[in-house]
PDB file of N, CA and C in Angstrom:
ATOM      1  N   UNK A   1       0.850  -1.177   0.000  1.00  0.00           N
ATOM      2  CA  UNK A   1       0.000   0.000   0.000  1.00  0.00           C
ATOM      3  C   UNK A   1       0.888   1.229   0.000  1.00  0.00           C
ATOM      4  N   UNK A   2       0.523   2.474  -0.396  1.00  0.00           N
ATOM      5  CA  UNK A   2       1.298   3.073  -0.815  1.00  0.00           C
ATOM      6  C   UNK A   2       0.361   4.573  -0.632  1.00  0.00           C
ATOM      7  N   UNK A   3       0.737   5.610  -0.394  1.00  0.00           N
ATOM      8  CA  UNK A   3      -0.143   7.414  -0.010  1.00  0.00           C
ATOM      9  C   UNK A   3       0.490   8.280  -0.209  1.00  0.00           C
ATOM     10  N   UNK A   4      -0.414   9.230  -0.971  1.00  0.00           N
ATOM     11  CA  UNK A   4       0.100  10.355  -2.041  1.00  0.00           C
ATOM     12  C   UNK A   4      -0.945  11.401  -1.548  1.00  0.00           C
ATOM     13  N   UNK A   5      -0.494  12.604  -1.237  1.00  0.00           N
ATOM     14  CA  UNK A   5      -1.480  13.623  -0.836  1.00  0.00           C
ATOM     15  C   UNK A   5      -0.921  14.532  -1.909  1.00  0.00           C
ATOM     16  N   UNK A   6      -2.379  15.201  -2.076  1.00  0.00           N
ATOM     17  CA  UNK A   6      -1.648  16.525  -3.465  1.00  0.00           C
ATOM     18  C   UNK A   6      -1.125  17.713  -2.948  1.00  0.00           C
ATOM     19  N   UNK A   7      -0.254  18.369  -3.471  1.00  0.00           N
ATOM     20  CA  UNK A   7       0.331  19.539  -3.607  1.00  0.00           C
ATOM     21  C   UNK A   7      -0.411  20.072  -2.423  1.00  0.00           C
ATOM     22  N   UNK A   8      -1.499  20.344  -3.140  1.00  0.00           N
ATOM     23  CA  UNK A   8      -2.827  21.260  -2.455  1.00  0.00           C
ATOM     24  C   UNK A   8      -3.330  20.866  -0.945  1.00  0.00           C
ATOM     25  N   UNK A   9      -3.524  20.236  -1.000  1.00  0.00           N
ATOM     26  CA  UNK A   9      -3.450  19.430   0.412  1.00  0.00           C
ATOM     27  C   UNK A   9      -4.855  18.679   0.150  1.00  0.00           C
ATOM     28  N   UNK A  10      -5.740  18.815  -0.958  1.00  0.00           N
ATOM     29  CA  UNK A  10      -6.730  18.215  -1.095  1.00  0.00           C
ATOM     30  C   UNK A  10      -7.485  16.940  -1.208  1.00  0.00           C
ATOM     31  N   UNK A  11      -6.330  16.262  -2.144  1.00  0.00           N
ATOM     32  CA  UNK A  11      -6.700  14.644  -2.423  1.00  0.00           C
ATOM     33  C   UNK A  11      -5.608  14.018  -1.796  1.00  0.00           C
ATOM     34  N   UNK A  12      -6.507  12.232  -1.252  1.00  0.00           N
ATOM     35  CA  UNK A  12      -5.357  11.960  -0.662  1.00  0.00           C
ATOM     36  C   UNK A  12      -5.318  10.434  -1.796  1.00  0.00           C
ATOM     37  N   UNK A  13      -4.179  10.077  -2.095  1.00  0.00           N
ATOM     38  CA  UNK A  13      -4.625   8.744  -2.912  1.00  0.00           C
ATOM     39  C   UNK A  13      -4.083   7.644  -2.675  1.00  0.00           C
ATOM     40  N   UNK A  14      -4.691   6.023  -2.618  1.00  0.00           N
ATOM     41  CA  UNK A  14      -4.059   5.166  -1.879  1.00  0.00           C
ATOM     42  C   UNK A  14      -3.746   4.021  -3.210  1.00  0.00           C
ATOM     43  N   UNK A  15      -2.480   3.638  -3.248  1.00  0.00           N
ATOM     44  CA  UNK A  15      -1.873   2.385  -4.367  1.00  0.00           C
ATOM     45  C   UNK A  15      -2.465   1.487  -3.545  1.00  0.00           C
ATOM     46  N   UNK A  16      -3.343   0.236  -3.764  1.00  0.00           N
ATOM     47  CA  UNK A  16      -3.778  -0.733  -3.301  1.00  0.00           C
ATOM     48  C   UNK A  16      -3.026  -2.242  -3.556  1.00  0.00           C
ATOM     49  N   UNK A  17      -3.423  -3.225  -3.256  1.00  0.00           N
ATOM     50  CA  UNK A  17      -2.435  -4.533  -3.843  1.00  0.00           C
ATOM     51  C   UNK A  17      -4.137  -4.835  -4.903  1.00  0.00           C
ATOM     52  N   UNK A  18      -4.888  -4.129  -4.941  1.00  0.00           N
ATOM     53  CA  UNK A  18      -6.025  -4.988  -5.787  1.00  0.00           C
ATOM     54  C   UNK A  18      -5.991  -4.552  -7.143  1.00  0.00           C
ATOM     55  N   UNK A  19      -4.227  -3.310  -7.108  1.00  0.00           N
ATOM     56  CA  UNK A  19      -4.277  -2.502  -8.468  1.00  0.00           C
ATOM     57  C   UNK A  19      -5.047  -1.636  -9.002  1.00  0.00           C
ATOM     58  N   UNK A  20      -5.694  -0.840  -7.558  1.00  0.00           N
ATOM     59  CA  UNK A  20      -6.461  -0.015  -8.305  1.00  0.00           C
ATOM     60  C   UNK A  20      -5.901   1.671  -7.295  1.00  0.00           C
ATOM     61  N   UNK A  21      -6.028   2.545  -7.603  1.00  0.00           N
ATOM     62  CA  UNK A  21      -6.223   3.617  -6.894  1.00  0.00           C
ATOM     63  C   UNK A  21      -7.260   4.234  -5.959  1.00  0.00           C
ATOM     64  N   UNK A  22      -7.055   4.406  -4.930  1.00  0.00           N
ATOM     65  CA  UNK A  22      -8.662   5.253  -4.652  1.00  0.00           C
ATOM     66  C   UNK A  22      -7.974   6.352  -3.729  1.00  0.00           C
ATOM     67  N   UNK A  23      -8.998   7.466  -4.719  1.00  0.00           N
ATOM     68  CA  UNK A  23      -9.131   9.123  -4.365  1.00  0.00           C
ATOM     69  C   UNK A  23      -9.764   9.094  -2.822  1.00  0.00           C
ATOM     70  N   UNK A  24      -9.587  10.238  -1.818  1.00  0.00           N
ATOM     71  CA  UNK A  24      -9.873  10.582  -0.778  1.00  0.00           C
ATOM     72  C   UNK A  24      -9.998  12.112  -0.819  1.00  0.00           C
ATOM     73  N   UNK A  25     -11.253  12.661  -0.265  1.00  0.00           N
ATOM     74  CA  UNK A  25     -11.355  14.275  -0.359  1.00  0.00           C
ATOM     75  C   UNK A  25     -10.768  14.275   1.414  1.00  0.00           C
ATOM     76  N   UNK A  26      -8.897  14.818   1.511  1.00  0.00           N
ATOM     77  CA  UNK A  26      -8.347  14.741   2.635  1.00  0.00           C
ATOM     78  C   UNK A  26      -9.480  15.753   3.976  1.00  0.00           C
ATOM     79  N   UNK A  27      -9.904  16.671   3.663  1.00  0.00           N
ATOM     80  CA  UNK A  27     -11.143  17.466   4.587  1.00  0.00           C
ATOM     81  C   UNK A  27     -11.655  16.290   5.244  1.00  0.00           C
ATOM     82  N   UNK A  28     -12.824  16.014   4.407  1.00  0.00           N
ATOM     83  CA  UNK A  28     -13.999  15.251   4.413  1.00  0.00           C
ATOM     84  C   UNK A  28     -13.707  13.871   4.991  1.00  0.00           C
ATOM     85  N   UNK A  29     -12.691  12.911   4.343  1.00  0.00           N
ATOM     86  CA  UNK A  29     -12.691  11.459   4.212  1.00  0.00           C
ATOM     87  C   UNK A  29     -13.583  10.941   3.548  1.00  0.00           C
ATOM     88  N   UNK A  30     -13.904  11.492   2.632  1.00  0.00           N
ATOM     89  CA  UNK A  30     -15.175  10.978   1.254  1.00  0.00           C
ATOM     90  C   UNK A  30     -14.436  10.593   0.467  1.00  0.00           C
ATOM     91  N   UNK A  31     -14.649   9.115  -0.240  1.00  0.00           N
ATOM     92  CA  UNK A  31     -14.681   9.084  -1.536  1.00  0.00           C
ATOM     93  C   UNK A  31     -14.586  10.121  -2.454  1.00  0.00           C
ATOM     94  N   UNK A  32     -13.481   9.759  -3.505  1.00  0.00           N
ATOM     95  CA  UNK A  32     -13.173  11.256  -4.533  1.00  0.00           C
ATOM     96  C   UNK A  32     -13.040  10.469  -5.832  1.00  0.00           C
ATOM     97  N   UNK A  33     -13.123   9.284  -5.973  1.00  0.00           N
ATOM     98  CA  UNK A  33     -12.965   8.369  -7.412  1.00  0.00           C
ATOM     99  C   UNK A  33     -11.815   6.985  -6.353  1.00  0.00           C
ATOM    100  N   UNK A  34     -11.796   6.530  -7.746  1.00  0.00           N
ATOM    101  CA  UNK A  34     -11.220   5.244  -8.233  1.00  0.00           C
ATOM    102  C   UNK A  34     -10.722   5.257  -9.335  1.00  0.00           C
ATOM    103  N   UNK A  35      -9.124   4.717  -9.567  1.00  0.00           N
ATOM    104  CA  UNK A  35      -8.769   4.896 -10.990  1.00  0.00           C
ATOM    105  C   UNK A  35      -8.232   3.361 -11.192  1.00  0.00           C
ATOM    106  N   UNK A  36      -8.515   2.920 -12.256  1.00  0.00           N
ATOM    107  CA  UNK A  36      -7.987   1.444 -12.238  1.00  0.00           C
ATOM    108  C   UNK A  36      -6.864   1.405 -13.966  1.00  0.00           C
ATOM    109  N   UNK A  37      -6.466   0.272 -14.235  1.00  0.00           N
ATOM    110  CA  UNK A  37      -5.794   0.027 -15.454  1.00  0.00           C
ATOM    111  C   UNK A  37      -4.697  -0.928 -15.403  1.00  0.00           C
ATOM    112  N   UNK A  38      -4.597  -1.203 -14.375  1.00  0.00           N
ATOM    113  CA  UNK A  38      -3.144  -1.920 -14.009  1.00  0.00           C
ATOM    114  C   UNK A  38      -3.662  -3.566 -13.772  1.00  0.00           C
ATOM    115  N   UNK A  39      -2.653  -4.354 -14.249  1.00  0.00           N
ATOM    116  CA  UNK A  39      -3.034  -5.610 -14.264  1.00  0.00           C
ATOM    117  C   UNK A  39      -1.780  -6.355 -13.541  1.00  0.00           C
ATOM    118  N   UNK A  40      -1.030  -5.587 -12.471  1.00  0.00           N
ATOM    119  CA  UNK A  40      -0.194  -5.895 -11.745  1.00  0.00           C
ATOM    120  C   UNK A  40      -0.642  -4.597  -9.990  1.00  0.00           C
ATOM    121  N   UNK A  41      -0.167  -5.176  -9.262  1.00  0.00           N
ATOM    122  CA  UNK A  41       0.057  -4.879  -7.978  1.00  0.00           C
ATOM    123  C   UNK A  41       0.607  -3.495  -8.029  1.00  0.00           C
ATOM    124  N   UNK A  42       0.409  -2.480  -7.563  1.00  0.00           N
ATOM    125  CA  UNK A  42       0.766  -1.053  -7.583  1.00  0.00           C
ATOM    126  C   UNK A  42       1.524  -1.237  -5.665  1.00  0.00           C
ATOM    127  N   UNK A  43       2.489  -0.501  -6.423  1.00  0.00           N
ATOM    128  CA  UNK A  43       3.194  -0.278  -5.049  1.00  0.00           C
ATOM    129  C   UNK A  43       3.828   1.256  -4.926  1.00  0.00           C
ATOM    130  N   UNK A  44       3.795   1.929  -5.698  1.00  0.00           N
ATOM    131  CA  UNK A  44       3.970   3.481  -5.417  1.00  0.00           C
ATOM    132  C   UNK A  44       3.117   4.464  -6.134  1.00  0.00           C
ATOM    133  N   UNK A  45       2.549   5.931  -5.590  1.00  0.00           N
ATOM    134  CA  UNK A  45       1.927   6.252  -6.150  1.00  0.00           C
ATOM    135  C   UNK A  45       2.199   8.149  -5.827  1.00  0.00           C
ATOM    136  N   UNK A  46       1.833   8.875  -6.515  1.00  0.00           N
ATOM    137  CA  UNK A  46       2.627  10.542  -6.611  1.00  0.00           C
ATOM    138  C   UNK A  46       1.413  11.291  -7.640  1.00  0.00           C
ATOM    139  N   UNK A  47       1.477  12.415  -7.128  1.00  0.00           N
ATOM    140  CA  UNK A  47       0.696  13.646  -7.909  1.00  0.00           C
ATOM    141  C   UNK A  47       1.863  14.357  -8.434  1.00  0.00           C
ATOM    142  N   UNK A  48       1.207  15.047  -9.661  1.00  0.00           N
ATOM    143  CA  UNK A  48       2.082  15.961 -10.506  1.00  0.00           C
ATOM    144  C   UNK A  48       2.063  16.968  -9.268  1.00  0.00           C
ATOM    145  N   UNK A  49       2.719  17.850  -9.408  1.00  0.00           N
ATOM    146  CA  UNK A  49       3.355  19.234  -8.504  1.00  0.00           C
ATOM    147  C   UNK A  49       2.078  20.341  -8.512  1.00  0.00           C
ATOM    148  N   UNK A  50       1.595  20.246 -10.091  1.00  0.00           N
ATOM    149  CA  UNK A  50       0.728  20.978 -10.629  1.00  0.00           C
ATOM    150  C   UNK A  50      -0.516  20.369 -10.298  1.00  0.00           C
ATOM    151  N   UNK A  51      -0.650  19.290  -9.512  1.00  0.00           N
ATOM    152  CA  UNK A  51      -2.314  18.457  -9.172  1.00  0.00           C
ATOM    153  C   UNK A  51      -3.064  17.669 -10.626  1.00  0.00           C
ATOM    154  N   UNK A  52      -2.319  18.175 -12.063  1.00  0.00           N
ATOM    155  CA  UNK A  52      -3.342  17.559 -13.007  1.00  0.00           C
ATOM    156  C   UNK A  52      -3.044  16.195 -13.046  1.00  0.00           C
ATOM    157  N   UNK A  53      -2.001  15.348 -12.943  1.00  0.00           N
ATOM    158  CA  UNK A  53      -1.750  14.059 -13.276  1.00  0.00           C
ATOM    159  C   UNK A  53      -1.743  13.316 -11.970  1.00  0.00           C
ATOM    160  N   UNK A  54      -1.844  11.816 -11.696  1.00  0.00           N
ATOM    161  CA  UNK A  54      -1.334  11.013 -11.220  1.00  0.00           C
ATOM    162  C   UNK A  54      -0.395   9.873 -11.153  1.00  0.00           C
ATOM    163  N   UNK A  55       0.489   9.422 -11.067  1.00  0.00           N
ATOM    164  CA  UNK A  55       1.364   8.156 -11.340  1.00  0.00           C
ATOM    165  C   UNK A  55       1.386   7.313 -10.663  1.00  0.00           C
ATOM    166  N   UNK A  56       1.450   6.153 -10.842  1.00  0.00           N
ATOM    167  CA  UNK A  56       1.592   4.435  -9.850  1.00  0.00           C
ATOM    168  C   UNK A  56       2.487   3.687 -10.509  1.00  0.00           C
ATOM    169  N   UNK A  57       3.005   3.129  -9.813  1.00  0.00           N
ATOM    170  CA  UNK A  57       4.394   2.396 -10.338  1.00  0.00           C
ATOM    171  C   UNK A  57       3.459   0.776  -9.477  1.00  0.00           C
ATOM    172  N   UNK A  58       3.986  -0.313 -10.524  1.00  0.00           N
ATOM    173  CA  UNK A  58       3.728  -1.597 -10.222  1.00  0.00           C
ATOM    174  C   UNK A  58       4.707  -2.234  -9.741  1.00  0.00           C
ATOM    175  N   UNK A  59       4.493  -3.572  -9.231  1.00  0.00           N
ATOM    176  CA  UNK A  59       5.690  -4.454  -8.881  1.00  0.00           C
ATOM    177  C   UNK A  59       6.780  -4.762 -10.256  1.00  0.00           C
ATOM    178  N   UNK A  60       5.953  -4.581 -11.598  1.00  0.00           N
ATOM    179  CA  UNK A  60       6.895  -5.216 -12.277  1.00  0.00           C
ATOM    180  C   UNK A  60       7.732  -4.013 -13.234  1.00  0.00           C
ATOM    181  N   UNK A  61       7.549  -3.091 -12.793  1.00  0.00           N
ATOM    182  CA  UNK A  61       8.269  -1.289 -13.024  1.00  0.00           C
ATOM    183  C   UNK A  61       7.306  -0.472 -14.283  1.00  0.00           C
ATOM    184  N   UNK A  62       5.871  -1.008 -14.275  1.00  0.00           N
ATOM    185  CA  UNK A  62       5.603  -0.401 -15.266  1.00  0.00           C
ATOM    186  C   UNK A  62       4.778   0.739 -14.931  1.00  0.00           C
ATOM    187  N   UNK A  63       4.786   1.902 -15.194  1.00  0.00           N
ATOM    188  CA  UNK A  63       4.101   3.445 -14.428  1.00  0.00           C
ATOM    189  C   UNK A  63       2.927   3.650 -15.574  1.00  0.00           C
ATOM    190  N   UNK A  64       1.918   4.123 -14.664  1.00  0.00           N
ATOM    191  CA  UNK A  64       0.324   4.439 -15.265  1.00  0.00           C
ATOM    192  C   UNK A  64       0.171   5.926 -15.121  1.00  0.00           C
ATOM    193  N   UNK A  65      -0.116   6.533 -15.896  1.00  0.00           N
ATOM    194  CA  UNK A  65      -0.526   8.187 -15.393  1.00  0.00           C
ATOM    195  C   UNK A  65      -1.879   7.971 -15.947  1.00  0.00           C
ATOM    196  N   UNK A  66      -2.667   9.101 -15.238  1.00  0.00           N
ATOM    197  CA  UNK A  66      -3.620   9.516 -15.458  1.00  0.00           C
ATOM    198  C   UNK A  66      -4.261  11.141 -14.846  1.00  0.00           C
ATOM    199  N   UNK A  67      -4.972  11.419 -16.122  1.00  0.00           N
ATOM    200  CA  UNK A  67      -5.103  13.114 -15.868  1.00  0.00           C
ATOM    201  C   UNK A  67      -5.970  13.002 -14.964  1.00  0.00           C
ATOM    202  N   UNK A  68      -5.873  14.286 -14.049  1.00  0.00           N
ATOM    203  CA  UNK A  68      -6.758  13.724 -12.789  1.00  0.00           C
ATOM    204  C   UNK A  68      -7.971  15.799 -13.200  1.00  0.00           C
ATOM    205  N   UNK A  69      -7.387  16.718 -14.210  1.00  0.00           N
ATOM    206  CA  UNK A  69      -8.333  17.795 -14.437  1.00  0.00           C
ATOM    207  C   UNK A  69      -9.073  17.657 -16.375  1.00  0.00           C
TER     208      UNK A  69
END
């Protein structure tokens, strides 16, 4: 498992072993999405600087982005 808070201090996001992402509104503790695509185990995970992207790195080194605006 793996936690990425944004820049902003807004989203918080968790690398799961089920390979999927899930968004957190850090305030609240609400649900903010789910991002999936990976067909391996995610073990690291990071926001762009700028908040638009996300990245996850798998066990087997392969990295997923996704626009998060």
């Amino acid at each position: 498992f793996a936690v990425a808070i944004s820049a902003d201090g807004r989203l918080v996001a968790g690398a799961c072993l089920d390979a999927r992402v899930y968004l957190f509104d850090r305030e609240t503790g609400k649900p903010a999405g789910t991002l999936a695509g990976s067909p391996r185990t995610l073990k690291a995970v990071a926001f762009r600087p700028d908040g638009t992207q996300l990245a996850a790195g798998t066990i087997n080194g392969l990295v997923l982005v996704w626009d998060l605006k």
